[in-house]
Protein backbone atom coordinates (compact mmCIF):
# COMPACT_ATOMS: atom_id res chain seq x y z
CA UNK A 1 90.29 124.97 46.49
CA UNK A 2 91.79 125.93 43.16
CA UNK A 3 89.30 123.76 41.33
CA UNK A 4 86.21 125.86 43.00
CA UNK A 5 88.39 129.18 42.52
CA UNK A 6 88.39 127.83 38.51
CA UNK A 7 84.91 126.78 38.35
CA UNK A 8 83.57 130.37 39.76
CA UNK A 9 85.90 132.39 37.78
CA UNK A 10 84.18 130.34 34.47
CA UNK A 11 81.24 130.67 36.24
CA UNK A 12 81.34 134.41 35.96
CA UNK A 13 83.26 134.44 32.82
CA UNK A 14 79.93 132.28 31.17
CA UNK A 15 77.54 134.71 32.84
CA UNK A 16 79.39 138.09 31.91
CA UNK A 17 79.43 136.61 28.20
CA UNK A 18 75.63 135.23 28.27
CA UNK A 19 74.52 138.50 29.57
CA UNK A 20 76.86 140.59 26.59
CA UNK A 21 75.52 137.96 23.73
CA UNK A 22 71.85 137.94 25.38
CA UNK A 23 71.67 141.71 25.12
CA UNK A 24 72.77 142.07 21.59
CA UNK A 25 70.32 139.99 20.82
CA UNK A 26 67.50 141.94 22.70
CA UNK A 27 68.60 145.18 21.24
CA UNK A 28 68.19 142.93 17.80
CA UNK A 29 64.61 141.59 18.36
CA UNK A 30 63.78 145.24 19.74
CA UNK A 31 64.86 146.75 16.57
CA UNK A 32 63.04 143.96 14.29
CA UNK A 33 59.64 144.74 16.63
CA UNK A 34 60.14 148.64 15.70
CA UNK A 35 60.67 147.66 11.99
CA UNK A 36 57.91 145.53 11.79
CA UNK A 37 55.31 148.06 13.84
CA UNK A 38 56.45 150.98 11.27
CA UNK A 39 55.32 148.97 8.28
CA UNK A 40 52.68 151.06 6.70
CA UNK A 41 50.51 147.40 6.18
CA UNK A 42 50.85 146.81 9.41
CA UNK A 43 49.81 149.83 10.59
CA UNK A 44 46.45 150.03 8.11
CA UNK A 45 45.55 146.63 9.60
CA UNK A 46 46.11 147.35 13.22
CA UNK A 47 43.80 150.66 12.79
CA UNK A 48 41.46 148.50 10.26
CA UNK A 49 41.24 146.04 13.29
CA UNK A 50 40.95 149.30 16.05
CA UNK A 51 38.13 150.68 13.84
CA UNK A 52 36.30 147.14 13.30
CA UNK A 53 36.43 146.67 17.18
CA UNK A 54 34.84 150.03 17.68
CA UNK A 55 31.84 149.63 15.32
CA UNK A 56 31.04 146.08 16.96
CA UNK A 57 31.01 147.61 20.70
CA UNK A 58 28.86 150.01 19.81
CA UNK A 59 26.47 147.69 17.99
CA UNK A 60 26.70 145.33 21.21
CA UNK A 61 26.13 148.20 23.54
CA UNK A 62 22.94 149.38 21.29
CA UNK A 63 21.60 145.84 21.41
CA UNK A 64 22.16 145.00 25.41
CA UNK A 65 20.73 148.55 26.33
CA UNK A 66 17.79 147.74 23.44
CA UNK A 67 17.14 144.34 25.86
CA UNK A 68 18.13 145.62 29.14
CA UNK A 69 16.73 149.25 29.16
CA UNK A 70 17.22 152.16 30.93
CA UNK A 71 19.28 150.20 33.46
CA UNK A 72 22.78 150.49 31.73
CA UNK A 73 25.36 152.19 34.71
CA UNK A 74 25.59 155.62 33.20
CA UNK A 75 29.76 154.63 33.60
CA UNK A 76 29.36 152.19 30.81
CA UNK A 77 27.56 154.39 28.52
CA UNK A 78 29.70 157.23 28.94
CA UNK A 79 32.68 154.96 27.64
CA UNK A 80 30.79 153.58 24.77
CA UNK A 81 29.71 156.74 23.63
CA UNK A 82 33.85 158.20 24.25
CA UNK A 83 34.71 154.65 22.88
CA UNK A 84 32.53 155.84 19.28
CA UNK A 85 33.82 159.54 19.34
CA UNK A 86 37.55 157.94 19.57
CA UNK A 87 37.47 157.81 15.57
CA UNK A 88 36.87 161.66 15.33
CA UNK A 89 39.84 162.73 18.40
CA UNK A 90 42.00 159.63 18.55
CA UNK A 91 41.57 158.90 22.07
CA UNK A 92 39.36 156.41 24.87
CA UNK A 93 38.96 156.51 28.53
CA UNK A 94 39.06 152.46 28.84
CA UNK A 95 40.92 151.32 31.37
CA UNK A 96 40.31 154.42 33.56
CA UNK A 97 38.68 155.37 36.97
CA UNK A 98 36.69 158.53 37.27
CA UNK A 99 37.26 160.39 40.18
């Protein structure tokens, strides 16, 4: 019995510690995410990237309505066309229902 009672009190003792050290370092990579996201070249490439990805959807949505016509659900083109106006107000409707 004593040698359980000393195997869960190092049992807790190691998981009380792991959790303390495991959250410091957490809070660490959390911080070096934030740094790294704030970095003014990082930031230029992501929107770079944004804007790239913009002007290619709206080149493949001109070529598959080109091809497939008038028969384009009217929800699709309504999101392309938000999708190309994003660069003048900053925002999209991907990723959300109309009701």
């Amino acid at each position: 019995m004593r040698y359980r009672l000393t195997f869960i009190a190092g049992l807790a003792l190691g998981y009380v510690i792991g959790t303390r050290a495991g959250r410091e370092r957490y809070e660490q990579m959390k911080k070096s995410a934030r740094q790294f996201a704030q970095n003014p070249a990082v930031r230029n490439t992501a929107e770079s990237a944004a804007q790239s990805g913009r002007d290619l959807a709206g080149k493949a949505y001109h070529a598959v309505s080109d091809k497939v016509g008038d028969k384009v659900p009217a929800s699709v083109a309504d999101r392309v066309r938000s999708l190309r106006d994003r660069g003048r107000n900053g925002e999209d409707d991907w990723g959300t229902t109309n009701t």
